[in-house]
N, C-alpha and C. Protein backbone atom coordinates (compact mmCIF):
# COMPACT_ATOMS: atom_id res chain seq x y z
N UNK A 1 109.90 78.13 107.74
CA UNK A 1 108.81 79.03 108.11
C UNK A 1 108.73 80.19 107.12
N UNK A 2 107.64 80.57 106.73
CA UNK A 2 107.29 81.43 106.08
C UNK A 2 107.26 83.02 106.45
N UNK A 3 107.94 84.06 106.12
CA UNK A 3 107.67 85.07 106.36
C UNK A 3 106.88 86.11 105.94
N UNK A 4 105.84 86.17 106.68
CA UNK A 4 104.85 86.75 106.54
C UNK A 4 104.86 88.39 107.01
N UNK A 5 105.59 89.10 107.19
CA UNK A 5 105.94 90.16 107.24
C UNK A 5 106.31 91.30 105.81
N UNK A 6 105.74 92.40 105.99
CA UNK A 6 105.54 93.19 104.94
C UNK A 6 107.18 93.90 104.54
N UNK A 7 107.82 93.49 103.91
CA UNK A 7 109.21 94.33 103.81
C UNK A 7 109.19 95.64 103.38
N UNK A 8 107.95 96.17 102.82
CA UNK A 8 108.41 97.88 102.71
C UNK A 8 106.58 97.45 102.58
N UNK A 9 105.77 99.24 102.97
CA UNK A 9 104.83 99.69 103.12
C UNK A 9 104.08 100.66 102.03
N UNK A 10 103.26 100.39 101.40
CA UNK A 10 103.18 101.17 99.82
C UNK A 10 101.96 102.10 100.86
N UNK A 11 102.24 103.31 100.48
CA UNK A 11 101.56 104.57 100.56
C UNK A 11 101.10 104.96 99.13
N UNK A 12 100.61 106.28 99.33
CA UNK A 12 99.77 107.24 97.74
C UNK A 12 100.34 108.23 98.13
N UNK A 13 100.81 108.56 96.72
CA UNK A 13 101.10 110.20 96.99
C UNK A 13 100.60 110.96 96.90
N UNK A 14 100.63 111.90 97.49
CA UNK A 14 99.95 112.74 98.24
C UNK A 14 100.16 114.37 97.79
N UNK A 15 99.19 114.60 96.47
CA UNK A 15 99.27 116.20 95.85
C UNK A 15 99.15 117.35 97.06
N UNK A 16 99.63 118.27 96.57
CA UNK A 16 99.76 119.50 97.32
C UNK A 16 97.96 119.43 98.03
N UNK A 17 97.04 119.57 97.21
CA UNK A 17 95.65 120.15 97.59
C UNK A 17 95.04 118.79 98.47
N UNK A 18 95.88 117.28 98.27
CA UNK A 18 95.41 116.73 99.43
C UNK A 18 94.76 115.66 98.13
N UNK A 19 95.13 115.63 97.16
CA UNK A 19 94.41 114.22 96.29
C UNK A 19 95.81 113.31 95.73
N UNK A 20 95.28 112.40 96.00
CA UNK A 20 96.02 110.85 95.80
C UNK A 20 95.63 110.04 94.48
N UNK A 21 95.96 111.22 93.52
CA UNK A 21 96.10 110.39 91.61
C UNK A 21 96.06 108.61 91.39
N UNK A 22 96.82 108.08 92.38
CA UNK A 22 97.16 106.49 91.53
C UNK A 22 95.67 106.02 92.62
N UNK A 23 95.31 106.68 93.90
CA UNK A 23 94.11 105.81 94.65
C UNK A 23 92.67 106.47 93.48
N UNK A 24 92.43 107.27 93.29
CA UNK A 24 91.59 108.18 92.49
C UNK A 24 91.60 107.11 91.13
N UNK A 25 92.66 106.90 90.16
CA UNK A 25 92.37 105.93 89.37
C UNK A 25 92.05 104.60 89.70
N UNK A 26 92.56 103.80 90.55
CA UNK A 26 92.40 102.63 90.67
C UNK A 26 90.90 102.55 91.12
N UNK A 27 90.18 103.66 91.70
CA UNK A 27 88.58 103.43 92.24
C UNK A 27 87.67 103.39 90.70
N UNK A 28 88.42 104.51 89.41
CA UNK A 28 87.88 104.29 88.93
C UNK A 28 87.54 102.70 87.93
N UNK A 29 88.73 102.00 88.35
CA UNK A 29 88.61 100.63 87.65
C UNK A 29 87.48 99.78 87.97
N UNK A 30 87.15 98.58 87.46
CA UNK A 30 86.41 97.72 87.97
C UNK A 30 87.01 96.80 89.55
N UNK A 31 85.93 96.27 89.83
CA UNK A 31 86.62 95.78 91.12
C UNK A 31 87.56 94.77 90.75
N UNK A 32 87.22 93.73 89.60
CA UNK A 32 88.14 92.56 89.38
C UNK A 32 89.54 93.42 89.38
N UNK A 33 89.43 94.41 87.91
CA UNK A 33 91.10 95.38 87.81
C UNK A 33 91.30 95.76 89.37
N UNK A 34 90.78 95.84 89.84
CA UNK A 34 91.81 96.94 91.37
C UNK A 34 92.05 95.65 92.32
N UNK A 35 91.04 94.63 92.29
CA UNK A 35 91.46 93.46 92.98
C UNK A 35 92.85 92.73 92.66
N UNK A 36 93.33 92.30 91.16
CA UNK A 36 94.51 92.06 90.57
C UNK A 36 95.46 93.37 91.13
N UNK A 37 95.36 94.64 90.54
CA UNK A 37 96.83 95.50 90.89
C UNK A 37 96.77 95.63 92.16
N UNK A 38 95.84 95.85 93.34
CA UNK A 38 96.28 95.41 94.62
C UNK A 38 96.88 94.08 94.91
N UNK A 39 96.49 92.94 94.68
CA UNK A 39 97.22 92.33 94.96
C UNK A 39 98.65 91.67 94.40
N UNK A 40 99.03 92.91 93.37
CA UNK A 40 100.40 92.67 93.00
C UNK A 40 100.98 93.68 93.32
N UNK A 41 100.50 94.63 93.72
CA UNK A 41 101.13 95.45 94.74
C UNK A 41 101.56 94.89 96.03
N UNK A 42 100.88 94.42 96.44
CA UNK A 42 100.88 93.46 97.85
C UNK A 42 102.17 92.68 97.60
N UNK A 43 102.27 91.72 96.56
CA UNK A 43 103.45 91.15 96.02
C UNK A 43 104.41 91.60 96.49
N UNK A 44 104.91 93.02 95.96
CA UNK A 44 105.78 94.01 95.91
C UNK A 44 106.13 94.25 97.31
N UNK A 45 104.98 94.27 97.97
CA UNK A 45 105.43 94.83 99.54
C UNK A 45 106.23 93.79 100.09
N UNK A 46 105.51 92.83 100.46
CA UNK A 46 106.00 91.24 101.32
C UNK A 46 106.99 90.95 100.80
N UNK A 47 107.28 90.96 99.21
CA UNK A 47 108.76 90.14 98.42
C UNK A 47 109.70 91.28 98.25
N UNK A 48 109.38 92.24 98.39
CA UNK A 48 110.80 93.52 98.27
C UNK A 48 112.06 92.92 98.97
N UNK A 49 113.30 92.86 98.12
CA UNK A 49 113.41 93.53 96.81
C UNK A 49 112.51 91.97 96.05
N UNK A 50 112.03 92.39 94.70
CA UNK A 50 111.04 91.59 94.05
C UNK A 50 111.56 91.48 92.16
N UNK A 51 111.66 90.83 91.63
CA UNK A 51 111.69 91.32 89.91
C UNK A 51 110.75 90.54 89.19
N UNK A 52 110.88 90.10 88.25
CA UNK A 52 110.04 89.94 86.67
C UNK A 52 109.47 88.95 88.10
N UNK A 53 108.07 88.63 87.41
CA UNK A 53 106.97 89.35 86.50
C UNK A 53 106.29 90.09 86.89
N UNK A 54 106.70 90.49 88.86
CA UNK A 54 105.69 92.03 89.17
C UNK A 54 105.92 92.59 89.19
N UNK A 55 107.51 92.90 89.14
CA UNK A 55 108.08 94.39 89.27
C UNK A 55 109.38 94.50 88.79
N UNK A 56 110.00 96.03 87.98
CA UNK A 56 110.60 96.19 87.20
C UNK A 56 111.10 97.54 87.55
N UNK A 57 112.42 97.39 87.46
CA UNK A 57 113.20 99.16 87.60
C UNK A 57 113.13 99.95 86.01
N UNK A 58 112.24 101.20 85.56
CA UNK A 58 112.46 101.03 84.48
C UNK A 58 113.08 102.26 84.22
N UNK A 59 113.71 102.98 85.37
CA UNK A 59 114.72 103.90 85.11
C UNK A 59 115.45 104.27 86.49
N UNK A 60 116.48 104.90 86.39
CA UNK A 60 116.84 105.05 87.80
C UNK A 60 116.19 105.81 89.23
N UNK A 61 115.88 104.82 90.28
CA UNK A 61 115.01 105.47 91.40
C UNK A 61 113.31 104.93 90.76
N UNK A 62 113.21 104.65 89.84
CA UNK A 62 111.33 104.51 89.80
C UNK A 62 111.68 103.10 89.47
N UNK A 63 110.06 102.37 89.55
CA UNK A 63 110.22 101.12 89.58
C UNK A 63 108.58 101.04 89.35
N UNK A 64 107.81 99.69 88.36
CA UNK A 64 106.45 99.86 88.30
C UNK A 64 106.34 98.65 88.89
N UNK A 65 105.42 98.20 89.13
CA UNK A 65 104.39 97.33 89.45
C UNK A 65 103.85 96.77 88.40
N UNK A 66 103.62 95.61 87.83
CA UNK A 66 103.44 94.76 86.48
C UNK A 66 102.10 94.30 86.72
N UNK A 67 100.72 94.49 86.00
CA UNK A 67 99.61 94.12 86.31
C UNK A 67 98.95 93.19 84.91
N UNK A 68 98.62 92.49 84.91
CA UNK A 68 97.65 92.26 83.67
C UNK A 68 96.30 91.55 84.01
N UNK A 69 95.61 92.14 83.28
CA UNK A 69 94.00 92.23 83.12
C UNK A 69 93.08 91.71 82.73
N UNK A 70 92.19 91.50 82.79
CA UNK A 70 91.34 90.54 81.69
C UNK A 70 91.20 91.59 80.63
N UNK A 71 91.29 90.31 79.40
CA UNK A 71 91.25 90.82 78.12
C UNK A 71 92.10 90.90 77.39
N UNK A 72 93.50 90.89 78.05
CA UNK A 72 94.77 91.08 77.67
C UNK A 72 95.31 92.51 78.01
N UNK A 73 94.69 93.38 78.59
CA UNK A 73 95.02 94.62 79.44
C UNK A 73 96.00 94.32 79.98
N UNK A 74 96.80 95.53 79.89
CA UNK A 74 98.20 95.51 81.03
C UNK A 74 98.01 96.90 81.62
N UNK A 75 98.04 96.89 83.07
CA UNK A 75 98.67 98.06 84.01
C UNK A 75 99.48 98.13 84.40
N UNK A 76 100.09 99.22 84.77
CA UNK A 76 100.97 99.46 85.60
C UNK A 76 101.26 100.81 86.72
N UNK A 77 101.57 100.53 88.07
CA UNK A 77 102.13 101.39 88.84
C UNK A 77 103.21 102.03 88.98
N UNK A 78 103.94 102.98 88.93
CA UNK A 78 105.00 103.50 88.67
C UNK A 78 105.59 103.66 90.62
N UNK A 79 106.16 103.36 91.06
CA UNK A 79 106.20 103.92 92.34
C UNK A 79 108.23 104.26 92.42
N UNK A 80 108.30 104.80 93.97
CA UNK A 80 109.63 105.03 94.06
C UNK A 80 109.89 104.31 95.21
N UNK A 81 110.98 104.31 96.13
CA UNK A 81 111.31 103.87 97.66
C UNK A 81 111.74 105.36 98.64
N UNK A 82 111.03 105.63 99.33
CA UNK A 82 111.32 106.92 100.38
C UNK A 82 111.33 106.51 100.95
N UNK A 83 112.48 106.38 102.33
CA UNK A 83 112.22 106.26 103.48
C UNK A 83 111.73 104.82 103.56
N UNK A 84 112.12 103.69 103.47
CA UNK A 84 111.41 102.58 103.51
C UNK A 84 110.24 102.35 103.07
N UNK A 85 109.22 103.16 102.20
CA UNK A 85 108.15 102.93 101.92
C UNK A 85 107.94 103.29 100.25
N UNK A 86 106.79 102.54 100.32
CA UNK A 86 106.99 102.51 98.67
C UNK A 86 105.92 103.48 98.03
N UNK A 87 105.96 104.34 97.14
CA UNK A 87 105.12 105.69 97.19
C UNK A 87 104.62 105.73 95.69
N UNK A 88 103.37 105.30 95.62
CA UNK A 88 102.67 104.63 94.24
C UNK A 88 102.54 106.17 93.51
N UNK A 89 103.19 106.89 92.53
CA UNK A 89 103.08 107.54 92.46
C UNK A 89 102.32 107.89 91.05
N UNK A 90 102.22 107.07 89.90
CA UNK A 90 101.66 107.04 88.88
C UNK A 90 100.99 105.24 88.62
N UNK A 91 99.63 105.42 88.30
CA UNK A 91 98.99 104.56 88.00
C UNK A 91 98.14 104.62 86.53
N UNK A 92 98.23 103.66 85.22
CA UNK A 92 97.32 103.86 83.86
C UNK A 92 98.00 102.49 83.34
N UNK A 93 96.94 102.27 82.15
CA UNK A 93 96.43 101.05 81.68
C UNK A 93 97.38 101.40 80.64
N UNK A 94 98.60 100.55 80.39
CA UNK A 94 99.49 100.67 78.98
C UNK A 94 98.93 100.11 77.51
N UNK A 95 99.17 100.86 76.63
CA UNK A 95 98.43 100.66 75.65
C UNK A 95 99.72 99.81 74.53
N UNK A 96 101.02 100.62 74.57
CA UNK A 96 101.64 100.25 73.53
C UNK A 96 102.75 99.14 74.82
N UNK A 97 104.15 98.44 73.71
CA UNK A 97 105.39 98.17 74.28
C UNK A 97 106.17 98.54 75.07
N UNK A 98 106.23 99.84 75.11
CA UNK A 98 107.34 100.89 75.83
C UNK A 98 106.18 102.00 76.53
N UNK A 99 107.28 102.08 77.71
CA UNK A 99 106.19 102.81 78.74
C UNK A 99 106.26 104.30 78.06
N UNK A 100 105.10 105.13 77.61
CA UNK A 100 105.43 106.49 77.44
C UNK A 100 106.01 107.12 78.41
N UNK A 101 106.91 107.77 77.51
CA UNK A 101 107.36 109.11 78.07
C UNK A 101 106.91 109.85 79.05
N UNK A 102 105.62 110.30 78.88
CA UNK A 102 104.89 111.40 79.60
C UNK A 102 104.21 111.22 80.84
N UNK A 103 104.43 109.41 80.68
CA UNK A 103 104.20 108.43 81.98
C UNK A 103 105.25 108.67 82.90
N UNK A 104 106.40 108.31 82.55
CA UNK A 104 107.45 108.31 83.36
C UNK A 104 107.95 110.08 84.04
N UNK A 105 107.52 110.80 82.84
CA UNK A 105 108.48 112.30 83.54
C UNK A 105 107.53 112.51 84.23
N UNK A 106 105.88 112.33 84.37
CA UNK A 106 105.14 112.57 85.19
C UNK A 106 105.71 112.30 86.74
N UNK A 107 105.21 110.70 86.88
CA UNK A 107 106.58 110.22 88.00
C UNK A 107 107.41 110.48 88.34
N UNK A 108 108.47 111.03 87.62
CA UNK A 108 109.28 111.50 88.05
C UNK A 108 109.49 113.08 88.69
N UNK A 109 108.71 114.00 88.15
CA UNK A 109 108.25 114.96 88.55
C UNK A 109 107.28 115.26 90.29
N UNK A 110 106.69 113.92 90.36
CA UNK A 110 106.03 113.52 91.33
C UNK A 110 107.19 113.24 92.87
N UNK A 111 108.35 112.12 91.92
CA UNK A 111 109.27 111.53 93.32
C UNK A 111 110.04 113.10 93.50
N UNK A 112 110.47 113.83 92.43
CA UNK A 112 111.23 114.85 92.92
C UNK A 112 110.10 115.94 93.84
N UNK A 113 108.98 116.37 94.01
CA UNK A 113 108.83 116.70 94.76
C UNK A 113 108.39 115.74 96.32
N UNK A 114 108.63 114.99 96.43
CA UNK A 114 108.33 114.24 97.76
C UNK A 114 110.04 114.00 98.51
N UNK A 115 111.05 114.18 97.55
CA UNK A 115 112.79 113.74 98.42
C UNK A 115 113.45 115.26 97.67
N UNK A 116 112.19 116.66 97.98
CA UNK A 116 113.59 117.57 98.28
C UNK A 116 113.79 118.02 99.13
């Protein structure tokens, strides 16, 4: 039998003034793009714990979400685990090999204010 039950619950995080950055980008995508990274987000939820090819620890405590696009586009979600739930905290379209920098301390800047 198949288990069809969600093993962890992906939320948005949630800025001080009340805006949700990774839901705010993904509206701005096309529907096909937000149709694909939702449903590899979805992935993520039901198969947690999950690895290659949707999801990846790419430093300690953060973990992205692996998307690709038409065209040869790649996205990705940056999220963390709080509390049983999974907290999408950075979302953008990777351009090079290696995730920037300014991607990740963002994120990370993000999980440290949500677990102090």
């Amino acid at each position: 039998m198949i288990d069809r039950s969600k093993k962890i619950t992906a939320r948005f995080y949630l800025t001080a003034p009340g805006g949700k950055p990774v839901r705010e980008w993904l509206l701005e995508l096309s529907k096909d793009d937000r149709r694909i990274i939702g449903k590899d987000i979805q992935k993520v939820e039901f198969g947690w714990p999950i690895g290659m090819p949707y999801c990846r620890n790419i430093q300690r405590g953060l973990w992205e979400v692996r998307s690709r696009l038409p065209g040869g586009r790649i996205a990705r979600v940056i999220f963390c685990i709080v509390g049983g739930e999974m907290v999408l905290l950075h979302g953008f379209e990777k351009k090079t090999q290696k995730t920037p920098t300014h991607d990740i301390e963002l994120a990370r800047r993000r999980e440290r204010e949500i677990t102090k």
